[in-house]
Protein backbone atom coordinates (compact mmCIF):
# COMPACT_ATOMS: atom_id res chain seq x y z
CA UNK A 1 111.87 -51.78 -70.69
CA UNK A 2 113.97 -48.80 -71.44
CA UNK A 3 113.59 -46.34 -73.57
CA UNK A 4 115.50 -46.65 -76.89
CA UNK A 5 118.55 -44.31 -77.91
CA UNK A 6 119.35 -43.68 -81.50
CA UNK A 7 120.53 -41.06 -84.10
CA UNK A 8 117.37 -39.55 -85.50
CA UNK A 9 117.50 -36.76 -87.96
CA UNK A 10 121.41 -36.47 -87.28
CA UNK A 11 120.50 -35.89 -83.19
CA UNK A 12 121.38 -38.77 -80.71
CA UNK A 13 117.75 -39.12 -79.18
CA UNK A 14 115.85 -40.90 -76.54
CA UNK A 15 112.41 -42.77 -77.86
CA UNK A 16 109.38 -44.13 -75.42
CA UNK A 17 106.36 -45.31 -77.44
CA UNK A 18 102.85 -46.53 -76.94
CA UNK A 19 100.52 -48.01 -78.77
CA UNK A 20 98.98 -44.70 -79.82
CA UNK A 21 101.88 -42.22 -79.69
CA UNK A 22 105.79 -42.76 -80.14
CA UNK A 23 108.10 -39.76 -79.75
CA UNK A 24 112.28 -38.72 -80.01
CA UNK A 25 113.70 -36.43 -77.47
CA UNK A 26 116.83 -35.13 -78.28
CA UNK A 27 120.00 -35.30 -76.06
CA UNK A 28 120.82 -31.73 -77.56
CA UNK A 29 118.52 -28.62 -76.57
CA UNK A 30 115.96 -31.53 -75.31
CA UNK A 31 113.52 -30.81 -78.42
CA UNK A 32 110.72 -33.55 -78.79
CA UNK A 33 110.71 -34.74 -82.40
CA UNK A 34 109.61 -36.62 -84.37
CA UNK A 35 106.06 -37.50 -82.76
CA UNK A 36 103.64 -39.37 -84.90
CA UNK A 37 100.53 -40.18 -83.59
CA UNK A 38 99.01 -43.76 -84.51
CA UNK A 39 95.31 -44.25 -85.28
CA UNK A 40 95.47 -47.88 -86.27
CA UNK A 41 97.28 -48.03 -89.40
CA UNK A 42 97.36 -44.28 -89.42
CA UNK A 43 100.17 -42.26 -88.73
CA UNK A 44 99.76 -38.12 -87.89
CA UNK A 45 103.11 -36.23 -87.72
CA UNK A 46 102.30 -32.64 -86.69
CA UNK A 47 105.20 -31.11 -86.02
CA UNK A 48 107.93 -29.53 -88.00
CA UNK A 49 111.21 -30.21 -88.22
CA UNK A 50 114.01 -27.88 -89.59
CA UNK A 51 114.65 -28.84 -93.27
CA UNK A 52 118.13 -28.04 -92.60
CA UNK A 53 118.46 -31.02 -90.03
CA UNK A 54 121.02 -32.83 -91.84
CA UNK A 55 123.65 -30.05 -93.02
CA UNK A 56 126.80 -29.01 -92.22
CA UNK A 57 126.51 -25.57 -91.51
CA UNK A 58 128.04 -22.85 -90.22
CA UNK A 59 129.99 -22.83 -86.35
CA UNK A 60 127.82 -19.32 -85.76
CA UNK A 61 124.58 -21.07 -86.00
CA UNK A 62 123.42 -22.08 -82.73
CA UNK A 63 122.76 -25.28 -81.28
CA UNK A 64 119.02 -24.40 -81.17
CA UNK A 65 118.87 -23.98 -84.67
CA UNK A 66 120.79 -26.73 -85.72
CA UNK A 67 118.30 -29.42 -83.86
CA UNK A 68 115.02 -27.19 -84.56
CA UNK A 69 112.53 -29.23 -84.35
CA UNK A 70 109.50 -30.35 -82.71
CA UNK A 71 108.48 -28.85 -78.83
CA UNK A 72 110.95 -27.80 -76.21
CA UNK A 73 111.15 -26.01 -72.97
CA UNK A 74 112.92 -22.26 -72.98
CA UNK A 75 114.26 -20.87 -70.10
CA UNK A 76 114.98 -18.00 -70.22
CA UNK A 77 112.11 -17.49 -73.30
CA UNK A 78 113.47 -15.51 -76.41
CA UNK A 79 116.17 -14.08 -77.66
CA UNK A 80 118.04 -12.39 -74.47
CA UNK A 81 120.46 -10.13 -76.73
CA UNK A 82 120.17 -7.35 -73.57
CA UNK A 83 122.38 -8.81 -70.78
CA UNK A 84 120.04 -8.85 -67.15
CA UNK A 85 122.48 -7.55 -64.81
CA UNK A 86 125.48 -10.09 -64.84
CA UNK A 87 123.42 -13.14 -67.05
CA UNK A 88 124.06 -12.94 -70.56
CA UNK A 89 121.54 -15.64 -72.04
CA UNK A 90 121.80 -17.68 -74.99
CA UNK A 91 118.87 -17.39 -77.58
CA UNK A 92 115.66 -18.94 -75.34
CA UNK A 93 117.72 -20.14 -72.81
CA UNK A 94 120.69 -22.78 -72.41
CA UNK A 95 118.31 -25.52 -71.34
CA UNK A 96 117.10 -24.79 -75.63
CA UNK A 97 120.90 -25.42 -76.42
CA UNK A 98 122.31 -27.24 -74.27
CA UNK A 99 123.13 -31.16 -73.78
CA UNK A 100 120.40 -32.96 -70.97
CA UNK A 101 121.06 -36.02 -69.12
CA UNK A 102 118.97 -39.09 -68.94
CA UNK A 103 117.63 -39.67 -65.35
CA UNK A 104 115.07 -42.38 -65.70
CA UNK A 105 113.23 -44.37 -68.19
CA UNK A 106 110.61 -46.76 -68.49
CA UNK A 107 108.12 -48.56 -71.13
CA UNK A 108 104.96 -50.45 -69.65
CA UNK A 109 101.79 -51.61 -70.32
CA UNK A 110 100.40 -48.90 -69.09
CA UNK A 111 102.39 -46.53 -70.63
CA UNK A 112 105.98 -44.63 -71.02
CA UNK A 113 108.09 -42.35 -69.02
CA UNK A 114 111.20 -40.67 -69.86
CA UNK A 115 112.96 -38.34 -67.19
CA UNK A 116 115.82 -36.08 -68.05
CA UNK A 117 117.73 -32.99 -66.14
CA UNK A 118 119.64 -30.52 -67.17
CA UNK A 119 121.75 -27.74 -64.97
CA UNK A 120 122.38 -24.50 -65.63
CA UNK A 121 125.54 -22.57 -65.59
CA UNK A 122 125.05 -19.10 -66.20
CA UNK A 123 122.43 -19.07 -63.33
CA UNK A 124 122.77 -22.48 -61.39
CA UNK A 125 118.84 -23.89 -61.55
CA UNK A 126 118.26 -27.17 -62.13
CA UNK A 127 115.54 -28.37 -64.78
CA UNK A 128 113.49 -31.81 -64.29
CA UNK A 129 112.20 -32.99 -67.18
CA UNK A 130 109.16 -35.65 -67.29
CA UNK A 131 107.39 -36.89 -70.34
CA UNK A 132 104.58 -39.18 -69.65
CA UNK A 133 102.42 -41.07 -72.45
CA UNK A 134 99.75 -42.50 -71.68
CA UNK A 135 98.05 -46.46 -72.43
CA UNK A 136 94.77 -45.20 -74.42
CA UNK A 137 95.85 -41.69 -74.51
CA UNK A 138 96.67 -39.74 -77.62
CA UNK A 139 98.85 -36.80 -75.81
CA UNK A 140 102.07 -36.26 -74.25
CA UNK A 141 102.02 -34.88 -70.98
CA UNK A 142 105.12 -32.94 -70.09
CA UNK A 143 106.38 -31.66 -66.69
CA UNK A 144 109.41 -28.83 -65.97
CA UNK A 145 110.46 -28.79 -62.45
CA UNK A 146 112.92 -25.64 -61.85
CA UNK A 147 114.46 -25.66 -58.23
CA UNK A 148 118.27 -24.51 -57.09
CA UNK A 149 118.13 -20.54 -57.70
CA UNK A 150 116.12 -17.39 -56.94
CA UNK A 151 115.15 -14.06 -59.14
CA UNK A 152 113.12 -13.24 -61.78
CA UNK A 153 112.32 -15.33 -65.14
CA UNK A 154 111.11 -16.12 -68.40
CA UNK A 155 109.80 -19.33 -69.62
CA UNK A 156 107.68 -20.78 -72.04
CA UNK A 157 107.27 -24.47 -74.23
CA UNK A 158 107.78 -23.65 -77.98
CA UNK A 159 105.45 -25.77 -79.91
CA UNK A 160 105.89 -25.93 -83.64
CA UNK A 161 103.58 -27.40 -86.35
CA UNK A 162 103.64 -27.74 -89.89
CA UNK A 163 100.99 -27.38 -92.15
CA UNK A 164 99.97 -29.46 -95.54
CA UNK A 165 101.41 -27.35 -98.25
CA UNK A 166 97.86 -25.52 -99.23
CA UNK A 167 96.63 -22.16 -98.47
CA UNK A 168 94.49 -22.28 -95.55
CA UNK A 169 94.59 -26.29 -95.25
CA UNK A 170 94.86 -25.03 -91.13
CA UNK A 171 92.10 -23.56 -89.14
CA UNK A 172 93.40 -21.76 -86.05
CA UNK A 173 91.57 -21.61 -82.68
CA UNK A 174 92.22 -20.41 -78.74
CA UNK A 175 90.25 -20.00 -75.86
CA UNK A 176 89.67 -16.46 -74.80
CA UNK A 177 92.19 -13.59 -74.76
CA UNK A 178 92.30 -10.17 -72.81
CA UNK A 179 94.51 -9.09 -75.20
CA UNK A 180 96.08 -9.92 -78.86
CA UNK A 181 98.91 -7.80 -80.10
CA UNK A 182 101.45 -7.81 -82.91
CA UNK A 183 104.86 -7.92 -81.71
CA UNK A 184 105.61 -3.98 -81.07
CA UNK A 185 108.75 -3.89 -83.96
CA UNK A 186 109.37 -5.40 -87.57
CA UNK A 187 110.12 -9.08 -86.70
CA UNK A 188 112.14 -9.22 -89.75
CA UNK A 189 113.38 -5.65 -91.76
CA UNK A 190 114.45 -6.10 -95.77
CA UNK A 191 117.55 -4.71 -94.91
CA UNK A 192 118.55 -7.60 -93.28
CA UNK A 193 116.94 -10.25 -95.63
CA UNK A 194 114.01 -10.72 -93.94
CA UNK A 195 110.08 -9.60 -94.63
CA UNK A 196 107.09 -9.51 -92.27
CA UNK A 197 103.25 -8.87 -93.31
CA UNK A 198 101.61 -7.34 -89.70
CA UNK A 199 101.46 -3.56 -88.70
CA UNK A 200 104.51 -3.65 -85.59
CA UNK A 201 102.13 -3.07 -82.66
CA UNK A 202 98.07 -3.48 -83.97
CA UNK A 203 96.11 -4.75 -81.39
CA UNK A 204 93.02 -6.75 -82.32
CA UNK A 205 89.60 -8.91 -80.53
CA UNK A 206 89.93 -11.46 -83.04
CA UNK A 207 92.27 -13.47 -85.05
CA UNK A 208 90.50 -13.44 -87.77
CA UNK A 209 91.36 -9.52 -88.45
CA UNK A 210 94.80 -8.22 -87.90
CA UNK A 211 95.98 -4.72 -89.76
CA UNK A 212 98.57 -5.72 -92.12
CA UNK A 213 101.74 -2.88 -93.16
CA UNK A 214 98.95 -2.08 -96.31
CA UNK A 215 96.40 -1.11 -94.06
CA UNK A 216 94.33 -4.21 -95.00
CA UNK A 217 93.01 -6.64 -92.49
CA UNK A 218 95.17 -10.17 -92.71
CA UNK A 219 92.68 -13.89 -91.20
CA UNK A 220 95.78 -15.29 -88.78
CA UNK A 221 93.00 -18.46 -88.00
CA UNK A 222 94.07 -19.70 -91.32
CA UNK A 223 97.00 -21.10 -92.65
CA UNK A 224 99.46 -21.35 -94.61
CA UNK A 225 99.02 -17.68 -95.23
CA UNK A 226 101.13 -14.79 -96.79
CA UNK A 227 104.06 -17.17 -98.18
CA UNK A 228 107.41 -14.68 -97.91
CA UNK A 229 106.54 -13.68 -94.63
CA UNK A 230 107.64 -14.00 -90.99
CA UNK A 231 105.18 -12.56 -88.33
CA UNK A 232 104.69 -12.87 -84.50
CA UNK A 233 101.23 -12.47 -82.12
CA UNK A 234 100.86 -12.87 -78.87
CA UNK A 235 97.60 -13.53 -77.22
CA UNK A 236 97.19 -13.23 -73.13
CA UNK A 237 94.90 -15.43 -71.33
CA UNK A 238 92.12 -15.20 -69.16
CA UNK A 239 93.83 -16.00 -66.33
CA UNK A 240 90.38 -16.89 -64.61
CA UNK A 241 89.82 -19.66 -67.22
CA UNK A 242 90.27 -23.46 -65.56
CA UNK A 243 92.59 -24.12 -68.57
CA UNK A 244 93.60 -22.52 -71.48
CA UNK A 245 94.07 -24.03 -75.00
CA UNK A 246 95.29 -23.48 -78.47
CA UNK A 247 93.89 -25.58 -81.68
CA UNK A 248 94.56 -26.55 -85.35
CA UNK A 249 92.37 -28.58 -87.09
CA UNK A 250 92.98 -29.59 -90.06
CA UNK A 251 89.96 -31.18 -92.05
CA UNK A 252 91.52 -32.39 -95.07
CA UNK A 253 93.44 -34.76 -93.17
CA UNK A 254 90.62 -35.21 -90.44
CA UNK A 255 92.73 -34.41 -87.46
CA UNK A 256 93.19 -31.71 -84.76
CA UNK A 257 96.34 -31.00 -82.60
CA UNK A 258 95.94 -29.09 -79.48
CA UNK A 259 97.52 -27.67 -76.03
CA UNK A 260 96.28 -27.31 -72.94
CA UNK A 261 97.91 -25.69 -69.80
CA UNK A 262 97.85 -23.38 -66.80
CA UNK A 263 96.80 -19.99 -67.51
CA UNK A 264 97.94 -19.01 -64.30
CA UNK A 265 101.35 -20.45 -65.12
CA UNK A 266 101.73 -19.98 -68.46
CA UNK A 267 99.99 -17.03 -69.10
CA UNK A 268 100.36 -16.22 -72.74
CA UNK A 269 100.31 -18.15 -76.50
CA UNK A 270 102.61 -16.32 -79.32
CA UNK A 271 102.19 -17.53 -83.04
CA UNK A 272 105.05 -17.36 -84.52
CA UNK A 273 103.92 -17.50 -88.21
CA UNK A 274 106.94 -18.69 -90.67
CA UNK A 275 106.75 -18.90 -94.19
CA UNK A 276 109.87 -18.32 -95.93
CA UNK A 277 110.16 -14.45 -94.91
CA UNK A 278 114.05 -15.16 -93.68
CA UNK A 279 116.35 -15.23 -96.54
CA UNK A 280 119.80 -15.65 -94.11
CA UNK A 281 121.42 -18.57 -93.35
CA UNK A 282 120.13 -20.95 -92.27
CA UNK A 283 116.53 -19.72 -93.12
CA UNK A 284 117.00 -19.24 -96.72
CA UNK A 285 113.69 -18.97 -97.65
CA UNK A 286 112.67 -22.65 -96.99
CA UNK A 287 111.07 -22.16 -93.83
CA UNK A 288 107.51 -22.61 -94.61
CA UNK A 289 104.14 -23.79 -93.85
CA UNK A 290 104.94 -23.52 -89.64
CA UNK A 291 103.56 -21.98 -87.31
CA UNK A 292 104.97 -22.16 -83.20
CA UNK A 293 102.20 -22.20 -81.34
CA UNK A 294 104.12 -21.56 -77.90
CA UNK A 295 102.42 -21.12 -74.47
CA UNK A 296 104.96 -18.50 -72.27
CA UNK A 297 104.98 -16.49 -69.38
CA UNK A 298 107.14 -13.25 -71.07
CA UNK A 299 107.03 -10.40 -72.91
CA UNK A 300 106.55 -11.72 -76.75
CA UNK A 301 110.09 -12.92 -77.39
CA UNK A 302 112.21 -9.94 -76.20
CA UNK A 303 114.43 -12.23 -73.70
CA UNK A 304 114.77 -11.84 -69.85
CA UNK A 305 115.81 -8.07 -68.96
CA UNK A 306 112.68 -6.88 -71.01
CA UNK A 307 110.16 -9.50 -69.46
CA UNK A 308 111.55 -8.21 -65.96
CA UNK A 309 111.69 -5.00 -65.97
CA UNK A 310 108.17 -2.75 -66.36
CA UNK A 311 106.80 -3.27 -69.87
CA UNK A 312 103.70 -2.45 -71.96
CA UNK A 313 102.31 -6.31 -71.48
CA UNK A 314 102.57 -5.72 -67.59
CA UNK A 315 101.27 -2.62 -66.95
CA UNK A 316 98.17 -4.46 -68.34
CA UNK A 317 97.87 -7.32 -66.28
CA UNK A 318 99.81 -9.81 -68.27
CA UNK A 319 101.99 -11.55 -66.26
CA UNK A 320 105.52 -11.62 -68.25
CA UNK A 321 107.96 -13.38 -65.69
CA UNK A 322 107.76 -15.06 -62.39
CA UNK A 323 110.13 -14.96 -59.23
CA UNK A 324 111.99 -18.71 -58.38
CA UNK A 325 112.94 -19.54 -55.46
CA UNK A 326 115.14 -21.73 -54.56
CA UNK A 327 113.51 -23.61 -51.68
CA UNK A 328 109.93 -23.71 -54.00
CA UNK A 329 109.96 -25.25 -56.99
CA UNK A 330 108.46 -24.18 -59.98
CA UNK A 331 106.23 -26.57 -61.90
CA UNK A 332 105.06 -25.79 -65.67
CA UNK A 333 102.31 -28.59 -66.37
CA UNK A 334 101.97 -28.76 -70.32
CA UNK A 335 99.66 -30.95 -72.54
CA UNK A 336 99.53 -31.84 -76.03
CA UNK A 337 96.90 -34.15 -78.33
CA UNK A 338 96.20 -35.24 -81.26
CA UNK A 339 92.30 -36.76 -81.97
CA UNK A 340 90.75 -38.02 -85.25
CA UNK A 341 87.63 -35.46 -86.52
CA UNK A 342 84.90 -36.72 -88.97
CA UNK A 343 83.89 -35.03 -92.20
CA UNK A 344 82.41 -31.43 -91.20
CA UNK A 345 84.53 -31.01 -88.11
CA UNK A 346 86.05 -27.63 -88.36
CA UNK A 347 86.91 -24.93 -86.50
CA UNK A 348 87.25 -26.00 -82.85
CA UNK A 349 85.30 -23.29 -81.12
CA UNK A 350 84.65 -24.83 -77.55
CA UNK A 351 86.34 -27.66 -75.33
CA UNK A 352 84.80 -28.42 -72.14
CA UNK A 353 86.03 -30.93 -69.75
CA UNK A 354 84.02 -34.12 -68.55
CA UNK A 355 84.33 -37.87 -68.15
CA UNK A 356 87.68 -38.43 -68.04
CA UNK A 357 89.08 -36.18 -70.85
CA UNK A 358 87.59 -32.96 -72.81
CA UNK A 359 85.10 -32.50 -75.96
CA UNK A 360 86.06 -31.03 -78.91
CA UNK A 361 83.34 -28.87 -80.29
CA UNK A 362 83.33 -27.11 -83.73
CA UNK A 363 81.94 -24.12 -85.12
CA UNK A 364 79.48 -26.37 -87.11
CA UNK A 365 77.96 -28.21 -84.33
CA UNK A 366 80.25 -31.26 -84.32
CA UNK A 367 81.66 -32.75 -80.89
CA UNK A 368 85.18 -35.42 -80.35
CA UNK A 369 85.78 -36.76 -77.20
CA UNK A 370 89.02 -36.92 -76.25
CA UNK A 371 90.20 -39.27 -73.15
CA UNK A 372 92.65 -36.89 -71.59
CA UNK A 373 93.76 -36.78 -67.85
CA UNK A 374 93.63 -33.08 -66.87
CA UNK A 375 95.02 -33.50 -63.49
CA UNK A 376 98.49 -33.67 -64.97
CA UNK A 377 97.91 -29.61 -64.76
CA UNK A 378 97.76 -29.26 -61.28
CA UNK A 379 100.70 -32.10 -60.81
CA UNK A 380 103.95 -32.11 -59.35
CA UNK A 381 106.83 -30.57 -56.90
């Protein structure tokens, strides 16, 4: 069976399903979304999508905004306003922008495949996209295969949930990190319509205290938080860990989303904390209640030249770019999951692998197993 193609949320989009898990890719900037997650009867939607999805708006916005939405692969990662020596890169990348082909796609019993490419122009890689859900599974396993060109890069998958509409409905979590930093500059300055809570630079051990512009500490493991604010963290890896892993739980609802990847690979997590502190088109102030939660190997979201060349992240031992080559392929594993939590599950504070899949521990004592095939990390060529 094929997969299906239809118009979703004004984007022509490709759709594999399972019994537990049916997602949209879109032809445009190849952004997964919608994803709802099925437990029986029970539908989980985690991600956001851009409220703005069905406007006309203006020709300078680009294609990356317009589709916004979802999870999708950036290459380069950020915004790449400096030029890198001849490449002049679109906001995270064109693969983020551009239009991706359909390769190969299937629907079976034992699960779904979709397989899509893309090919860049301003340097000539080639992108392999695989999606994979799983029979029994409740995760999307995702595969980028870059092969065709040499030199240095940027790259990340930009994750982005939203969050019930209720301070602190989301409890934040992450495996350990060497090093958590606010992004160095204002993310957003009031001259230009925009307002951000963090002190530019602060470092900090813990999420749960971050120096705010007042001086005051702000808790980033909760949210929605500080509504009229845009803010950005990024947190480096243990690069020694097995895997790495980011978490929301949110117990209202009785669910947890999380990632899983690489450390070695994709070294880093930013937050990018949104809520309604960009007051430009098409922002407007109705950006709210999401937070990206997006694994990358760069330096927070500066673009190529400044993940390249000698920066304050690498001259501490976080990796911010990688060299391809165009005879070895590079391979960025990803996983994502969604798992129902009982009443008292909160915080996730541990997952350990075992059995076919990982457990879910909480701060409180509480444990979810989660069938989950963590090979798909050390996958592919």
């Amino acid at each position: 069976m094929k997969p299906f193609r239809k118009t979703i949320l004004s984007q022509p989009s490709w759709g594999i399903s399972t019994r537990e898990v049916a997602l949209w890719l879109t032809q445009t900037g190849g952004m997964l979304g919608p994803v709802s997650f099925h437990f029986g009867r029970r539908q989980v939607l985690p991600f956001s999508v851009a409220p703005w999805h069905s406007e006309k708006l203006d020709s300078s916005i680009p294609p990356i905004l317009r589709v916004l939405r979802g999870d999708f692969f950036c290459m380069p990662f950020g915004a790449n306003t400096t030029r890198f020596g001849r490449e002049h890169h679109p906001i995270h990348g064109e693969c983020a922008n551009g239009r991706w082909k359909l390769v190969a796609g299937e629907q079976s019993r034992d699960g779904a495949r979709l397989e899509c490419t893309f090919e860049g122009r301003i340097r000539k890689v080639h992108v392999r996209k695989i999606i994979e859900l799983r029979s029994g599974h409740h995760a999307i396993y995702q595969r980028h295969v870059v092969t065709g060109a040499g030199g240095p890069m940027c790259f990340g998958q930009h994750a982005m949930l939203k969050f019930p509409d209720a301070p602190g409905s989301g409890l934040i979590s992450t495996s350990p990190f060497k090093l958590g930093q606010v992004f160095p500059e204002p993310v957003e300055r009031p001259e230009n319509r925009g307002y951000s809570a963090l002190r530019p630079g602060a470092e900090f051990e813990s999420l749960t205290s971050v120096m705010t512009l007042t001086g005051e500490p702000a808790d980033l493991s909760t949210f929605p938080a500080r509504r009229g604010f845009e803010d950005l963290v990024i947190l480096a890896a243990d690069d020694l860990l097995e895997f790495a892993w980011s978490a929301v739980v949110i117990p209202s609802q009785r669910w947890v989303w999380f990632s899983i990847r690489d450390p070695k690979v994709l070294a880093s997590t930013i937050l990018w904390i949104s809520n309604g502190g960009r007051h430009y088109p098409p922002w407007n102030g109705r950006h709210v209640n999401v937070m990206g939660i997006e694994d990358v190997t760069a330096n927070f979201h500066y673009g190529l030249a400044e993940s390249v060349q000698e920066n304050p992240l690498s001259r501490r031992g976080v990796r911010t770019c990688v060299e391809l080559k165009a005879r070895a392929p590079l391979v960025v594993n990803h996983i994502m999951a969604v798992a129902e939590v009982p009443a008292g599950f909160d915080r996730v504070e541990q997952m350990a692998p075992g059995d076919g899949g990982v457990t879910l521990r909480s701060t409180s004592g509480t444990g979810v197993y989660v069938p989950l095939d963590l090979s798909w990390l050390r996958g592919g060529s």
